[in-house]
PDB file of N, CA and C in Angstrom:
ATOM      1  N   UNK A   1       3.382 -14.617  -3.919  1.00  0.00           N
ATOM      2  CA  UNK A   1       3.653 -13.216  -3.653  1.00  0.00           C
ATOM      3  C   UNK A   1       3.662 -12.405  -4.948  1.00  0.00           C
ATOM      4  N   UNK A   2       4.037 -12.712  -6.302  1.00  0.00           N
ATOM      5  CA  UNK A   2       4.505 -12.055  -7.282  1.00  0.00           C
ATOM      6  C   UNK A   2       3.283 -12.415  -8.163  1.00  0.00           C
ATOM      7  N   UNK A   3       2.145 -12.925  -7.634  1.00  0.00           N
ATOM      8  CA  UNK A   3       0.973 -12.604  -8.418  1.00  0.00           C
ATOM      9  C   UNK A   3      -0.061 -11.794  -7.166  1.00  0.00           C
ATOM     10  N   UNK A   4       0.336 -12.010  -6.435  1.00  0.00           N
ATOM     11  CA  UNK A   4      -0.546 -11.143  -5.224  1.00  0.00           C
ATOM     12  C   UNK A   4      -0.479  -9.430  -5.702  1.00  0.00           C
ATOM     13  N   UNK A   5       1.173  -9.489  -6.326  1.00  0.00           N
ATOM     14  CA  UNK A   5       1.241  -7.837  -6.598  1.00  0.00           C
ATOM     15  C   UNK A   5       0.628  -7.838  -7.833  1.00  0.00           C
ATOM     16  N   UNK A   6       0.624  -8.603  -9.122  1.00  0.00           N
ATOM     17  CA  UNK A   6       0.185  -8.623 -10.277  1.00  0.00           C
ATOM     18  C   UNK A   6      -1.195  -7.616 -10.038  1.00  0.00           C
ATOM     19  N   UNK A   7      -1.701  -8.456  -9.723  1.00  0.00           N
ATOM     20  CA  UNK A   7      -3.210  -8.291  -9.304  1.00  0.00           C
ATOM     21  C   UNK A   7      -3.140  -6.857  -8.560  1.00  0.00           C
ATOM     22  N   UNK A   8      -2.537  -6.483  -7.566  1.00  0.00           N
ATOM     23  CA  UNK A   8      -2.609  -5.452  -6.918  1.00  0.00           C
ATOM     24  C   UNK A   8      -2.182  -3.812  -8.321  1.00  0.00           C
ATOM     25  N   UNK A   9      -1.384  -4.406  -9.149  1.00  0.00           N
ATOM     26  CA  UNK A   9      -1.185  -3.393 -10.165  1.00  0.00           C
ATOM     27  C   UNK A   9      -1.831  -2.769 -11.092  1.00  0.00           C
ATOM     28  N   UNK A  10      -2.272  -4.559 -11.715  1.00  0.00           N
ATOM     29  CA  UNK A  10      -3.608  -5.026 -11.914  1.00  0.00           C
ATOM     30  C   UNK A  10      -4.946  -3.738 -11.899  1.00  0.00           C
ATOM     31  N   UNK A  11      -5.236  -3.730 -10.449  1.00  0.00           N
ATOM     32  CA  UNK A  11      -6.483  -3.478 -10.146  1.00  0.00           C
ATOM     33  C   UNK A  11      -6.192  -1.793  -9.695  1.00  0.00           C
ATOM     34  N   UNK A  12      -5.051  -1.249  -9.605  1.00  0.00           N
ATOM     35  CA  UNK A  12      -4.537   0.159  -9.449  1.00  0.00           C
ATOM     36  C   UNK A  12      -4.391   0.771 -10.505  1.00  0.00           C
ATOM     37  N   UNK A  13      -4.083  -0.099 -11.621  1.00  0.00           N
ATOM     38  CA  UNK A  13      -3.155   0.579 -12.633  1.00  0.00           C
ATOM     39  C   UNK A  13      -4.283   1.938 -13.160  1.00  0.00           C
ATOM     40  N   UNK A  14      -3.174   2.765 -14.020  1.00  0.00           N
ATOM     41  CA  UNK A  14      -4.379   4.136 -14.590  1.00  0.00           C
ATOM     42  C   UNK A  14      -4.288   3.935 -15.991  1.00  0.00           C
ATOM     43  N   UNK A  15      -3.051   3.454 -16.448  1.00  0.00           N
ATOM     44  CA  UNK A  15      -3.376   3.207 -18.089  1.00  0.00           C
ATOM     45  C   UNK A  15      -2.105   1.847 -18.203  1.00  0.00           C
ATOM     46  N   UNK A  16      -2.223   1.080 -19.493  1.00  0.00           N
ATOM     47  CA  UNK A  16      -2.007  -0.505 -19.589  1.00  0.00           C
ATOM     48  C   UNK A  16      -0.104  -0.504 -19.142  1.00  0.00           C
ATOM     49  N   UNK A  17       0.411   0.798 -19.101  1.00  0.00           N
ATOM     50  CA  UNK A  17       1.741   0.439 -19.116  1.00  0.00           C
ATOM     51  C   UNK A  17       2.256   0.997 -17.377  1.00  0.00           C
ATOM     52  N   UNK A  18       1.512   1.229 -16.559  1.00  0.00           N
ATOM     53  CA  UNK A  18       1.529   1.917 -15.340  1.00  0.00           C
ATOM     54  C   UNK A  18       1.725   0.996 -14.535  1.00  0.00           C
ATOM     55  N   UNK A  19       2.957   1.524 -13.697  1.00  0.00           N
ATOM     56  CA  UNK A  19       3.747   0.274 -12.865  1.00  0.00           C
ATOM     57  C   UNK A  19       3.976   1.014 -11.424  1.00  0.00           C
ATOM     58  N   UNK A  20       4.317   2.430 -11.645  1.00  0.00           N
ATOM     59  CA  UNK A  20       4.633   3.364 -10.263  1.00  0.00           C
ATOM     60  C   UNK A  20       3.720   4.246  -9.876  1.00  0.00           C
ATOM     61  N   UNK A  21       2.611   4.414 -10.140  1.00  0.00           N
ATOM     62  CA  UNK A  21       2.145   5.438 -10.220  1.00  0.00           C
ATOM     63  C   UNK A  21       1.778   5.765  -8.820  1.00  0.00           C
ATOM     64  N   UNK A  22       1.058   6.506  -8.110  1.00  0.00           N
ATOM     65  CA  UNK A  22       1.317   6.503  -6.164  1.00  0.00           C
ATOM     66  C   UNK A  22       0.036   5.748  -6.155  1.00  0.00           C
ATOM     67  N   UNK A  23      -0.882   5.473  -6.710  1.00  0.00           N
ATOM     68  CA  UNK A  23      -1.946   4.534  -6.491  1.00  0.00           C
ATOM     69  C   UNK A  23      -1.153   2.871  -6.271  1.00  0.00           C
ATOM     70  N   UNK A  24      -0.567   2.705  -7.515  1.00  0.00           N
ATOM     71  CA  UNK A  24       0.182   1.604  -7.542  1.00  0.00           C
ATOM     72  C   UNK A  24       0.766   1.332  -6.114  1.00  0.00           C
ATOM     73  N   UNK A  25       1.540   2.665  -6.014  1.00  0.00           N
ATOM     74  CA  UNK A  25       2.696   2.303  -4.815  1.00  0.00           C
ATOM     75  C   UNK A  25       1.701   2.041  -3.173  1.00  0.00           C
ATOM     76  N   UNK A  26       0.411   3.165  -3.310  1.00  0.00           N
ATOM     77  CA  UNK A  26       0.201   2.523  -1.786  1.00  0.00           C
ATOM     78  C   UNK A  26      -0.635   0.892  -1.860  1.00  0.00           C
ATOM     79  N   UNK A  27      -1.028   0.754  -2.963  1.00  0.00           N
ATOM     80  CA  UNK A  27      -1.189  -0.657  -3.139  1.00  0.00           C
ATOM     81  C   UNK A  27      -0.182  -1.799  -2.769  1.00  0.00           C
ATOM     82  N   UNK A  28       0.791  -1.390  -3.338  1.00  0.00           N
ATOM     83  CA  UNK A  28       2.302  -2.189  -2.798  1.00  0.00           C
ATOM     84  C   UNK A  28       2.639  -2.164  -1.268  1.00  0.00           C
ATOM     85  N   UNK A  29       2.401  -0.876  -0.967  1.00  0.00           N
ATOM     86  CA  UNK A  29       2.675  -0.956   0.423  1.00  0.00           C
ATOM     87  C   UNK A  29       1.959  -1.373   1.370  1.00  0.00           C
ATOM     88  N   UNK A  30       0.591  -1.245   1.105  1.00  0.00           N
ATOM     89  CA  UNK A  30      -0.721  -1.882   1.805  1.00  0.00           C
ATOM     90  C   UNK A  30      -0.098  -3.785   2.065  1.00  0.00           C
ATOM     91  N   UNK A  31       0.232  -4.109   1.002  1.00  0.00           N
ATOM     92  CA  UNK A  31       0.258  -5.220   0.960  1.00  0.00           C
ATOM     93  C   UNK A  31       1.467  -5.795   1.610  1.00  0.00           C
ATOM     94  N   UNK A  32       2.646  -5.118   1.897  1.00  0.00           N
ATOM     95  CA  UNK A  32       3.651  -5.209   2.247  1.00  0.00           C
ATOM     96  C   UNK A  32       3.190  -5.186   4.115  1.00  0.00           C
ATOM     97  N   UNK A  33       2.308  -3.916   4.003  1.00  0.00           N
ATOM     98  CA  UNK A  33       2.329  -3.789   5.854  1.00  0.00           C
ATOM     99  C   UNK A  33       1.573  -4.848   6.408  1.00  0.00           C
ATOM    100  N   UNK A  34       0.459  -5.390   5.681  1.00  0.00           N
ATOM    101  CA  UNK A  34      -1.008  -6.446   5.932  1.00  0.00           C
ATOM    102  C   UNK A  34       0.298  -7.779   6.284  1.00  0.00           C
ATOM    103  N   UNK A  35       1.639  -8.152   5.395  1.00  0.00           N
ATOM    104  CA  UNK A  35       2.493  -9.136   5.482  1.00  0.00           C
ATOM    105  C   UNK A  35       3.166  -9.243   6.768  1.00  0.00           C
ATOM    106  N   UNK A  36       3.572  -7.807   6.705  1.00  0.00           N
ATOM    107  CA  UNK A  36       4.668  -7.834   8.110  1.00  0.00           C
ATOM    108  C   UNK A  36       3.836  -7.990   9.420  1.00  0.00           C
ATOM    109  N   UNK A  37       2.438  -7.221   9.078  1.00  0.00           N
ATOM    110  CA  UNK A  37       1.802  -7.612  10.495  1.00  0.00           C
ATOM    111  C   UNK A  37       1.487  -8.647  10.595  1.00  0.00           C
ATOM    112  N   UNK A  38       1.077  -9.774   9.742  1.00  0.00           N
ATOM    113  CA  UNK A  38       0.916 -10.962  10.100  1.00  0.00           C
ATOM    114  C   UNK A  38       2.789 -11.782  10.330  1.00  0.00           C
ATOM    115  N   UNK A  39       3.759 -11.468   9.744  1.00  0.00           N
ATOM    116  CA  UNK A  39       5.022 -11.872  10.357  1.00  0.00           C
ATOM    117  C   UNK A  39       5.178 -11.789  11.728  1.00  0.00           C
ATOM    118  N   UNK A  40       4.331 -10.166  12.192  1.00  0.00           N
ATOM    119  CA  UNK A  40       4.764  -9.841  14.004  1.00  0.00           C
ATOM    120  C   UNK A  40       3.592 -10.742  14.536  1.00  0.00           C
ATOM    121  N   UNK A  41       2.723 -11.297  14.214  1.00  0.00           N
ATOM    122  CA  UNK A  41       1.476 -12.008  14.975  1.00  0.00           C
ATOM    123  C   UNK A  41       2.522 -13.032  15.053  1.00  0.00           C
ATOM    124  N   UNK A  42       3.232 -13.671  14.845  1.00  0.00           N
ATOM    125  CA  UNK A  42       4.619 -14.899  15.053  1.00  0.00           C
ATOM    126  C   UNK A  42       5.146 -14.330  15.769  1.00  0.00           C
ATOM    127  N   UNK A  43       5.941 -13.546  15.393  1.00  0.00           N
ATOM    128  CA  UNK A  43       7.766 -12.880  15.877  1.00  0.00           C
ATOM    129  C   UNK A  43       7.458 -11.768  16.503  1.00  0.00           C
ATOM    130  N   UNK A  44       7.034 -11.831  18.057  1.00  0.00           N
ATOM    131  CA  UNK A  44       6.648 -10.751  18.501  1.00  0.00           C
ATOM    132  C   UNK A  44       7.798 -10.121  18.878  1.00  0.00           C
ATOM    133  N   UNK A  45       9.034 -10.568  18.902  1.00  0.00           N
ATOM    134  CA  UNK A  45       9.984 -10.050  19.722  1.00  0.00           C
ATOM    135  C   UNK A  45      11.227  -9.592  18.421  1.00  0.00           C
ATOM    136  N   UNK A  46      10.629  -9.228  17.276  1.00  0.00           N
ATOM    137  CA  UNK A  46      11.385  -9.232  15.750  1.00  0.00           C
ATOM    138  C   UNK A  46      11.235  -7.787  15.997  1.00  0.00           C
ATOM    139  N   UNK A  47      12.795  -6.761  16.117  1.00  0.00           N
ATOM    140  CA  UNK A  47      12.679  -5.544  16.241  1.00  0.00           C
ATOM    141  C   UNK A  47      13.249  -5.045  15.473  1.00  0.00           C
ATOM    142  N   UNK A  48      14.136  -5.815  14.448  1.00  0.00           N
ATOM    143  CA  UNK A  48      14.404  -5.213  13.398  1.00  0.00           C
ATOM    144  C   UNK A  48      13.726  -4.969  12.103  1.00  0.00           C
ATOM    145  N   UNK A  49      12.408  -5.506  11.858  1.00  0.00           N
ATOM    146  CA  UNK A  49      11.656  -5.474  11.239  1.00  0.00           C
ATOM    147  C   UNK A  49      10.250  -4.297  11.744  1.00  0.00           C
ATOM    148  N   UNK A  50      10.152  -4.007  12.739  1.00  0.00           N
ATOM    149  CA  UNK A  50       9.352  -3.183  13.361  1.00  0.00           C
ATOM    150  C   UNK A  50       9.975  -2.118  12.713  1.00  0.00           C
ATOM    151  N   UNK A  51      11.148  -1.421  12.124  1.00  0.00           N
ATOM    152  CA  UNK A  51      11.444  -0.667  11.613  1.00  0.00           C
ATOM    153  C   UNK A  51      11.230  -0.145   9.847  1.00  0.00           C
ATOM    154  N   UNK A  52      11.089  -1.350   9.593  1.00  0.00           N
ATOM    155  CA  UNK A  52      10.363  -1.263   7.815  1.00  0.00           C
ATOM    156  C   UNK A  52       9.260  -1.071   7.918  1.00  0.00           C
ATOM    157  N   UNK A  53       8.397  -1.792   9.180  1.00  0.00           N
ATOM    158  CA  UNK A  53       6.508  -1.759   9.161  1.00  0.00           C
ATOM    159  C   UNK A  53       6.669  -0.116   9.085  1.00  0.00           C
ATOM    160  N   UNK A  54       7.517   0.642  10.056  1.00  0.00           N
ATOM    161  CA  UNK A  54       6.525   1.678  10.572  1.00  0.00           C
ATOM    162  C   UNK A  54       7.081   3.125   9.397  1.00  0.00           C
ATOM    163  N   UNK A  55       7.985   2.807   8.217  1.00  0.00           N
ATOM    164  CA  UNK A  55       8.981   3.045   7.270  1.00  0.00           C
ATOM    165  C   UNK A  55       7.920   3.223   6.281  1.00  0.00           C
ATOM    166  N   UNK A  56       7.278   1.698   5.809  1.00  0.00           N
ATOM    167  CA  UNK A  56       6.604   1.386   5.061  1.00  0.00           C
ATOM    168  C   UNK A  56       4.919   2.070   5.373  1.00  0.00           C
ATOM    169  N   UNK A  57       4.234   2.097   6.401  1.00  0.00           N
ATOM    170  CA  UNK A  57       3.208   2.574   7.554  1.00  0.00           C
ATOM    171  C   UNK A  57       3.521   4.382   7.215  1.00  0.00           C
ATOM    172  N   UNK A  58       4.596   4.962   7.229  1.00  0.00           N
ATOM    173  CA  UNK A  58       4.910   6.394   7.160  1.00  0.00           C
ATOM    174  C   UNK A  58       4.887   6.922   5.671  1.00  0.00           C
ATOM    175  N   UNK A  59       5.512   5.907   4.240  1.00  0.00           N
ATOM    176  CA  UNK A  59       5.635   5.984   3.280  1.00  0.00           C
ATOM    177  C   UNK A  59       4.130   5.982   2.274  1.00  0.00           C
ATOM    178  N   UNK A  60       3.273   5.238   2.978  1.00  0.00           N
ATOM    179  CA  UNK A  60       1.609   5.451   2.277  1.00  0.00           C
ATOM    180  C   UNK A  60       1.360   6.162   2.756  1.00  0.00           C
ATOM    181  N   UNK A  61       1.026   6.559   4.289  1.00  0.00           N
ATOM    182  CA  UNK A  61       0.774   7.950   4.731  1.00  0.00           C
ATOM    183  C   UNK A  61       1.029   9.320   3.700  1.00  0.00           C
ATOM    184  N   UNK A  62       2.255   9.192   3.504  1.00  0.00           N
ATOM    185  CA  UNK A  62       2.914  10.807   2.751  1.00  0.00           C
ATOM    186  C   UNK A  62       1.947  10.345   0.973  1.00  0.00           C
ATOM    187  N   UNK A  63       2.264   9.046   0.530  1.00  0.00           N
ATOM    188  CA  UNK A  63       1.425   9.334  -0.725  1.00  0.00           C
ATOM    189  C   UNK A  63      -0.024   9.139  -1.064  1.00  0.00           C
ATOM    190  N   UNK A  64      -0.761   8.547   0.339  1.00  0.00           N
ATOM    191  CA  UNK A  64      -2.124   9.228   0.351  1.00  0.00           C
ATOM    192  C   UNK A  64      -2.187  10.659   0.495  1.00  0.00           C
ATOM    193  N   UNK A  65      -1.515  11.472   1.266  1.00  0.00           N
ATOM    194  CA  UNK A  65      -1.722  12.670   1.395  1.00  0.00           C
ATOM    195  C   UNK A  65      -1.765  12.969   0.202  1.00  0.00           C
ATOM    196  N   UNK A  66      -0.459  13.119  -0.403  1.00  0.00           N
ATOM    197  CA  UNK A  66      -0.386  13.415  -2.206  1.00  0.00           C
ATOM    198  C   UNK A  66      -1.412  13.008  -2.869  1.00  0.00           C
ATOM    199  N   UNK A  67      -2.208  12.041  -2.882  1.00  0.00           N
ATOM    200  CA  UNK A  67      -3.435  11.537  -3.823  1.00  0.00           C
ATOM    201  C   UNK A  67      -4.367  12.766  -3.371  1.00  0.00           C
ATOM    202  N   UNK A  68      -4.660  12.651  -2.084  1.00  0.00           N
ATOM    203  CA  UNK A  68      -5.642  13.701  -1.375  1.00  0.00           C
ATOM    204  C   UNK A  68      -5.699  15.029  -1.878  1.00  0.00           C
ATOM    205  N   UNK A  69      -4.541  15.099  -2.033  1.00  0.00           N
ATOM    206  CA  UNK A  69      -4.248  17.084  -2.453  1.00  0.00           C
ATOM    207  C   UNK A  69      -4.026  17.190  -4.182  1.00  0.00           C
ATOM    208  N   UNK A  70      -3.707  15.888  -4.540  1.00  0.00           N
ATOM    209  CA  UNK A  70      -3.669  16.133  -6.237  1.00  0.00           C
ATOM    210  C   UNK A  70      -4.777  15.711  -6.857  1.00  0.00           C
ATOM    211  N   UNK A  71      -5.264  14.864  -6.651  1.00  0.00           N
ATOM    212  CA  UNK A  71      -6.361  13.820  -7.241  1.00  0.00           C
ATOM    213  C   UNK A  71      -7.359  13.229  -6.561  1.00  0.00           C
ATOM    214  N   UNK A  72      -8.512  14.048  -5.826  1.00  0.00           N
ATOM    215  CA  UNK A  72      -9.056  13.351  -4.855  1.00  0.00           C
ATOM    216  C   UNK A  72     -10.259  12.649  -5.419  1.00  0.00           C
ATOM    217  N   UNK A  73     -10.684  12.467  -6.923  1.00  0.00           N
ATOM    218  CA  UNK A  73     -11.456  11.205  -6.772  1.00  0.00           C
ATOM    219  C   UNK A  73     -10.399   9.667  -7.123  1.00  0.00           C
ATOM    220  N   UNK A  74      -9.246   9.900  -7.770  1.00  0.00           N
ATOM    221  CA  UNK A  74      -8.496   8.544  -7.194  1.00  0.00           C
ATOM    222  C   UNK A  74      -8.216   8.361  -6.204  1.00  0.00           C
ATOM    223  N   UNK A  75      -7.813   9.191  -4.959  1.00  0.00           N
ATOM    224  CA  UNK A  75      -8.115   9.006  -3.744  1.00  0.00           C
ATOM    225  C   UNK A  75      -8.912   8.310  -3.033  1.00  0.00           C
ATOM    226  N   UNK A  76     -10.071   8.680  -3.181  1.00  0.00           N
ATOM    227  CA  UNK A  76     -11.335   7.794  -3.272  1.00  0.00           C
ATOM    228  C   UNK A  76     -11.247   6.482  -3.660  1.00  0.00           C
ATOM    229  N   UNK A  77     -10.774   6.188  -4.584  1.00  0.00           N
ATOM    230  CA  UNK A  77     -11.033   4.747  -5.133  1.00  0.00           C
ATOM    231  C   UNK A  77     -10.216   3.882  -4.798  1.00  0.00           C
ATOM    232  N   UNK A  78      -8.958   4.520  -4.610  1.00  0.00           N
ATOM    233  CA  UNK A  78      -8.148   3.803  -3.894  1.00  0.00           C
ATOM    234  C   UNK A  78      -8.225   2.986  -2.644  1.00  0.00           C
ATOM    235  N   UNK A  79      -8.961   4.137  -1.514  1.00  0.00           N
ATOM    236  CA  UNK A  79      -9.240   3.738  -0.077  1.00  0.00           C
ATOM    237  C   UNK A  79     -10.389   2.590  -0.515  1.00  0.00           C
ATOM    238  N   UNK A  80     -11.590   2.487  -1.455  1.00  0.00           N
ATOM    239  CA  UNK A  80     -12.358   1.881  -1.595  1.00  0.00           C
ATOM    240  C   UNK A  80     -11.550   0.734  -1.893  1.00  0.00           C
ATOM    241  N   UNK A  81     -10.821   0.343  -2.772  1.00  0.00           N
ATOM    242  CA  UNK A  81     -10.541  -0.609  -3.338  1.00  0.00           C
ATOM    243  C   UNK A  81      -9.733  -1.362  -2.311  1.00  0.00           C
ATOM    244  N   UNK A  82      -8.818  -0.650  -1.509  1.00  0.00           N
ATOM    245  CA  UNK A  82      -8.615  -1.262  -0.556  1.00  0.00           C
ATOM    246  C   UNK A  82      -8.646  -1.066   0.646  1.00  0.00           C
ATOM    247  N   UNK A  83      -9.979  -1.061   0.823  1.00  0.00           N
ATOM    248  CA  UNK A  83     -10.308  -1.306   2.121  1.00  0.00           C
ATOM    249  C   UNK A  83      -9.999  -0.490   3.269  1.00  0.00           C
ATOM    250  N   UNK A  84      -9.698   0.580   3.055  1.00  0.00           N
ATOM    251  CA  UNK A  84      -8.480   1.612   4.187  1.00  0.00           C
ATOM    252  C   UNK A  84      -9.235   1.862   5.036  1.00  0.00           C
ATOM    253  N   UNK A  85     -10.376   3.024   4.887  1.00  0.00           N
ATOM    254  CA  UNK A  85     -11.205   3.660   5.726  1.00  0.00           C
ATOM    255  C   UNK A  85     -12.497   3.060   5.459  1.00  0.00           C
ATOM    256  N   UNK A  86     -13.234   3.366   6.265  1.00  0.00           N
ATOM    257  CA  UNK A  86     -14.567   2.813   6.364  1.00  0.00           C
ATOM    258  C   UNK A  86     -15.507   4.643   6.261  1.00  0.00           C
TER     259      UNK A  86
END
């Protein structure tokens, strides 16, 4: 897990010391929701956790928007890099 994010920071980051930046973060969260949905493909009946997916699911939402309206060719690269939209 703690090189899965490496890599995810890794491959977001904007300059060598960048850890939060909202690229970073929907990277984090991408990876967080891709987890929990494979947790609910098990635990279909896990409802206390249905509450972080859709937490976590609402929280990239609001900072893609922000990429969208501040920075829209990292925007871009972001969804590319991972995979969001087609």
């Amino acid at each position: 897990m703690e090189n899965k994010m490496k890599e995810i920071i890794d491959s977001l980051k904007i300059n060598p010391k960048d850890v939060g930046s909202s690229a970073v973060q929907v990277g984090l969260l991408s990876e967080k929701i891709n987890n929990l949905t494979n947790h609910f493909k098990k635990n279909k009946n896990d409802k206390h956790s249905t509450r972080g997916l859709l937490k976590a699911v609402n929280q990239r939402k609001r900072l893609l928007e922000y990429l969208k309206k501040n920075n829209s060719e990292l925007y871009k690269q972001v969804l590319t890099k991972l995979k969001l939209r087609k």
